[in-house]
C-alpha atoms as a PDB file:
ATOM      1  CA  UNK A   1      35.581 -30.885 -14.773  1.00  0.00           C
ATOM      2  CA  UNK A   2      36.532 -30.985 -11.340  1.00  0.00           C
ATOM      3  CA  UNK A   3      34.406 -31.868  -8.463  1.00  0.00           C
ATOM      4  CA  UNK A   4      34.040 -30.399  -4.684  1.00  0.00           C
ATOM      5  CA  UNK A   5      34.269 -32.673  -1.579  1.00  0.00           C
ATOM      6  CA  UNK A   6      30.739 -32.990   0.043  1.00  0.00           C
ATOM      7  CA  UNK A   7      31.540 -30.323   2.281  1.00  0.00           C
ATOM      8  CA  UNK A   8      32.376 -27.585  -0.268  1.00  0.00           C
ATOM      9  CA  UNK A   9      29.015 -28.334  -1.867  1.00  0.00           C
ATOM     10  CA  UNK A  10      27.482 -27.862   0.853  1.00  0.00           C
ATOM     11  CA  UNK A  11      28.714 -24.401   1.481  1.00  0.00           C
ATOM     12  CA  UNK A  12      28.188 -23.714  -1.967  1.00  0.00           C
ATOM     13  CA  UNK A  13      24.900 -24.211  -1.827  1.00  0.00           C
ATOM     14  CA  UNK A  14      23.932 -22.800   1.335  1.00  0.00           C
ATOM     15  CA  UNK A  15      25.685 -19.880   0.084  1.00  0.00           C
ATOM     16  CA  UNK A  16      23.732 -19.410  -3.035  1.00  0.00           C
ATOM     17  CA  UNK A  17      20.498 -20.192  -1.353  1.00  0.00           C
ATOM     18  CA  UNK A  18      21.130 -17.454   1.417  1.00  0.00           C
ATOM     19  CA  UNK A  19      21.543 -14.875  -1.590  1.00  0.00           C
ATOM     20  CA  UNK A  20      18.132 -16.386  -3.655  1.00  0.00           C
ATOM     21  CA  UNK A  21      16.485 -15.667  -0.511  1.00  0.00           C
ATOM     22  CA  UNK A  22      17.989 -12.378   0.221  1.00  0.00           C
ATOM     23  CA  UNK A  23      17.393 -10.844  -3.211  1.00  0.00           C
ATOM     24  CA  UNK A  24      13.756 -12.277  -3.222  1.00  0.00           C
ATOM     25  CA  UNK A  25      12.995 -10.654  -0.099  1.00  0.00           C
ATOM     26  CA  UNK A  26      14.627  -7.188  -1.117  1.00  0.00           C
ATOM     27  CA  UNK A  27      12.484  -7.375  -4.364  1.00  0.00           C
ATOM     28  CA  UNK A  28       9.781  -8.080  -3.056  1.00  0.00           C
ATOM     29  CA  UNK A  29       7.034  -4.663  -2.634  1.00  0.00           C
ATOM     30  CA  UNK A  30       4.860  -3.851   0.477  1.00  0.00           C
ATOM     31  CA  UNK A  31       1.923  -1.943   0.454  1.00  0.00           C
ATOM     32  CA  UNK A  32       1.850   1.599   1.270  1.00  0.00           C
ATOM     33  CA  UNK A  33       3.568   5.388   0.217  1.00  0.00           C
ATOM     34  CA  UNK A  34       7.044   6.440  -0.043  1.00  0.00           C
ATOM     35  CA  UNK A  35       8.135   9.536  -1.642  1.00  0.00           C
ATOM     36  CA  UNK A  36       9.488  13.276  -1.352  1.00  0.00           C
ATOM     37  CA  UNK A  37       8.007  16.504  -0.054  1.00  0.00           C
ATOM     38  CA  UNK A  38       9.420  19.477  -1.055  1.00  0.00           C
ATOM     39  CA  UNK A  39       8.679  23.207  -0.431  1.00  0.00           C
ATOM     40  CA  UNK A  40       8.755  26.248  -2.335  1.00  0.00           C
ATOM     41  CA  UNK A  41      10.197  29.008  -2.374  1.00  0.00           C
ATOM     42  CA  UNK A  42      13.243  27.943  -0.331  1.00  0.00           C
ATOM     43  CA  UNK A  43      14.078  31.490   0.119  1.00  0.00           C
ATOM     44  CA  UNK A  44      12.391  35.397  -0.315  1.00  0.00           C
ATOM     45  CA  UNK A  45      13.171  36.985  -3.054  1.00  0.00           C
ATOM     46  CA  UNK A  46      12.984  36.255  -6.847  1.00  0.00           C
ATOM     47  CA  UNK A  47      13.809  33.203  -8.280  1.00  0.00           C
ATOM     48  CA  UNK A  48      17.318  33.060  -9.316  1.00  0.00           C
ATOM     49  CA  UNK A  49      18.884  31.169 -12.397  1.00  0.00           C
ATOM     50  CA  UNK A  50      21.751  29.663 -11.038  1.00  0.00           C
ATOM     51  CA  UNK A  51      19.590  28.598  -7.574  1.00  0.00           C
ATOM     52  CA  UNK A  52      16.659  26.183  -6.584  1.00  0.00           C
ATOM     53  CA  UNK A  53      13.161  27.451  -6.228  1.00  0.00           C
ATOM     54  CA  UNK A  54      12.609  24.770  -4.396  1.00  0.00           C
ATOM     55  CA  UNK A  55      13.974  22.152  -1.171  1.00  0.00           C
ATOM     56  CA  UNK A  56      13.292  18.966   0.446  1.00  0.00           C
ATOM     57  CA  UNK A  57      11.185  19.279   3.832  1.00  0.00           C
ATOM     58  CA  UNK A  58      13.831  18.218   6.568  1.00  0.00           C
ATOM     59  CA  UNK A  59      11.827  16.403   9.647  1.00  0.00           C
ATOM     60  CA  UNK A  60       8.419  17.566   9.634  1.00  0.00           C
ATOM     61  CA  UNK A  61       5.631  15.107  11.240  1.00  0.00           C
ATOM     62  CA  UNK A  62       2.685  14.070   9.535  1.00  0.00           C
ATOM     63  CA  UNK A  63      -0.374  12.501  10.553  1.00  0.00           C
ATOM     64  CA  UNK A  64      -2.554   9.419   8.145  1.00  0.00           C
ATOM     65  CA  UNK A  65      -5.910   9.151   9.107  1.00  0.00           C
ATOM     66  CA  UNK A  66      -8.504   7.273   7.624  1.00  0.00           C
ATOM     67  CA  UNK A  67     -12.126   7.167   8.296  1.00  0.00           C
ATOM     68  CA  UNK A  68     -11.700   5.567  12.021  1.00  0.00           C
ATOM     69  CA  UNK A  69      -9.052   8.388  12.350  1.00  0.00           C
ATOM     70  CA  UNK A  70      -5.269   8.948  12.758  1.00  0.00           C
ATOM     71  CA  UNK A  71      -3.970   5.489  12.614  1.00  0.00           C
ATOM     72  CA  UNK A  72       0.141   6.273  12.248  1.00  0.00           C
ATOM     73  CA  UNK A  73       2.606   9.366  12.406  1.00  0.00           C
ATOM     74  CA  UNK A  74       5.912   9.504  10.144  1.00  0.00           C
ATOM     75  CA  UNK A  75       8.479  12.335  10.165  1.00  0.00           C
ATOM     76  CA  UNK A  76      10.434  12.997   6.697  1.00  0.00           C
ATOM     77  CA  UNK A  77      14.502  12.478   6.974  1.00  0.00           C
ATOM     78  CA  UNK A  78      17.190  15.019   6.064  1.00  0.00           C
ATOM     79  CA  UNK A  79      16.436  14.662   2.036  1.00  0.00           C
ATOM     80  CA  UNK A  80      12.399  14.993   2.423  1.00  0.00           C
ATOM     81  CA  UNK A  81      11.990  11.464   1.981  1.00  0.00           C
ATOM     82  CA  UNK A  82       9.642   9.127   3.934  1.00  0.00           C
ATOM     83  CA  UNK A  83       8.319   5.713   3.506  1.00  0.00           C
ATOM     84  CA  UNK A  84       5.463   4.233   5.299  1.00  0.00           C
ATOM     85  CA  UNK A  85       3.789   0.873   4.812  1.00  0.00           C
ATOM     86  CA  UNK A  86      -0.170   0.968   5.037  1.00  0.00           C
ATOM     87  CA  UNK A  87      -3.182  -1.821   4.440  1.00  0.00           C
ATOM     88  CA  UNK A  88      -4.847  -0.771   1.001  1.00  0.00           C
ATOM     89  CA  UNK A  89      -7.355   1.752   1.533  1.00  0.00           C
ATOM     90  CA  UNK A  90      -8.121   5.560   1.240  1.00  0.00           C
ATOM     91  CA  UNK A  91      -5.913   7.995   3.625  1.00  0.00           C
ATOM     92  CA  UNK A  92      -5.403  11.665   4.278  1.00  0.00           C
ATOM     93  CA  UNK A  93      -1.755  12.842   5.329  1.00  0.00           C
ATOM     94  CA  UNK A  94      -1.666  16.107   6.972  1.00  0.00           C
ATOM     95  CA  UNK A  95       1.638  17.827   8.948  1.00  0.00           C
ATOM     96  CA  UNK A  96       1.359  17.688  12.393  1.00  0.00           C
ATOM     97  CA  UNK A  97       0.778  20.554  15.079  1.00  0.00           C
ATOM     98  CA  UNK A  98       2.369  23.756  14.923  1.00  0.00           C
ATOM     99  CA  UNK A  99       3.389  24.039  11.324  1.00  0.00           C
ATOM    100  CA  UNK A 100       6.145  26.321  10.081  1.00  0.00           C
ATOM    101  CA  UNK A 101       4.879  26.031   6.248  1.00  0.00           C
ATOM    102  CA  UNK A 102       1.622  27.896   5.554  1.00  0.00           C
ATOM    103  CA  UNK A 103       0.366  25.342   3.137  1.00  0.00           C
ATOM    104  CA  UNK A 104       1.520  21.677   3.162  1.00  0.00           C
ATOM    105  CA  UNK A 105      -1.763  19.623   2.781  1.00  0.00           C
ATOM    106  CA  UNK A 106      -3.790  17.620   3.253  1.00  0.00           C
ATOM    107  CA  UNK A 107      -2.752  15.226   1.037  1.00  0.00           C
ATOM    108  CA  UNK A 108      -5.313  12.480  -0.494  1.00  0.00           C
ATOM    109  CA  UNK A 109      -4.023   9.340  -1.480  1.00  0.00           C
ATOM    110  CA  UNK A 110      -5.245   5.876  -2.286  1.00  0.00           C
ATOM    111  CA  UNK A 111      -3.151   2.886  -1.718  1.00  0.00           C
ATOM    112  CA  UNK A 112      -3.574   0.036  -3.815  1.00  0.00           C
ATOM    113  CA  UNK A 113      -2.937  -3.852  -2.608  1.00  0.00           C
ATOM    114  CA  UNK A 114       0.357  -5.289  -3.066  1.00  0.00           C
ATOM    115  CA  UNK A 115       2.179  -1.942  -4.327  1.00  0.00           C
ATOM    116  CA  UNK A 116       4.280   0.642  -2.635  1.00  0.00           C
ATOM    117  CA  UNK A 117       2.944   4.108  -4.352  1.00  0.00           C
ATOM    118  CA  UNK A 118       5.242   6.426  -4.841  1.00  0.00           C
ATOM    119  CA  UNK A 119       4.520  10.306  -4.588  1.00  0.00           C
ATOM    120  CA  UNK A 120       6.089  13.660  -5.116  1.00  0.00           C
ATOM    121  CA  UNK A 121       4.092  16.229  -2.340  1.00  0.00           C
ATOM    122  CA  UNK A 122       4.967  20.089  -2.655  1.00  0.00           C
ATOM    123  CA  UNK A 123       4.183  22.842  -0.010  1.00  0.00           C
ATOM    124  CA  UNK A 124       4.355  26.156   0.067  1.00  0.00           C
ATOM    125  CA  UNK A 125       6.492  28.397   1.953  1.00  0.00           C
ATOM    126  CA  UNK A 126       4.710  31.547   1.743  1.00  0.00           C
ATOM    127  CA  UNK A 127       7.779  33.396   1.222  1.00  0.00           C
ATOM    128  CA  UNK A 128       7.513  36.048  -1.699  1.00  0.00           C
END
């Protein structure tokens, strides 16, 4: 068995205490909703075999209000995805302003202490 100088210990350890830390923080869960919204149908026309019905909702702004009102705004990326942390309560997420989808909410949620819920919103398109 061989053993490190002081030094080399040292940096050993401060090493493997930076990663403990690190990977406790990254597992480690907020409070509040991620999750997808998608729309449907993605294009006119009947649904086709070999193509998706539906598609993620590229950079649309939404609204959360709660009773005392609208209390944050969050706009979904390039994939539909969005993630937003939020105190535990009730909420209602609606899209904001001039909408180009006909029907895309309101959304009800309620968010739970100490977890990040996860949801899977669908709007419609209107296209037949």
């Amino acid at each position: 068995m061989k053993f490190l100088p002081f030094g080399a210990r040292f940096v050993c350890s401060a090493v493997a205490m930076t990663c403990i830390s690190c990977g406790h923080s990254s597992d480690a869960t907020g409070t509040g909703i991620q999750g997808t919204i998608t729309v449907s149908p993605s294009h006119p026309g009947p649904a086709r075999a070999d193509e998706a019905n539906g598609a993620p909702l590229k950079q649309l702004s939404f609204a959360i209000q709660n009773e005392a009102g609208v209390i944050k705004e969050f706009a979904t990326d390039s994939d539909g995805r969005f993630q937003v942390p939020l105190k535990p309560g009730r909420y209602k997420i609606s899209a904001k302003g001039v909408n180009r989808i006909r029907r895309c909410g309101p959304f009800e949620i309620e968010v739970a202490a100490g977890t990040m819920t996860t949801v899977q919103w669908q709007c419609d398109s209107g296209m037949r």
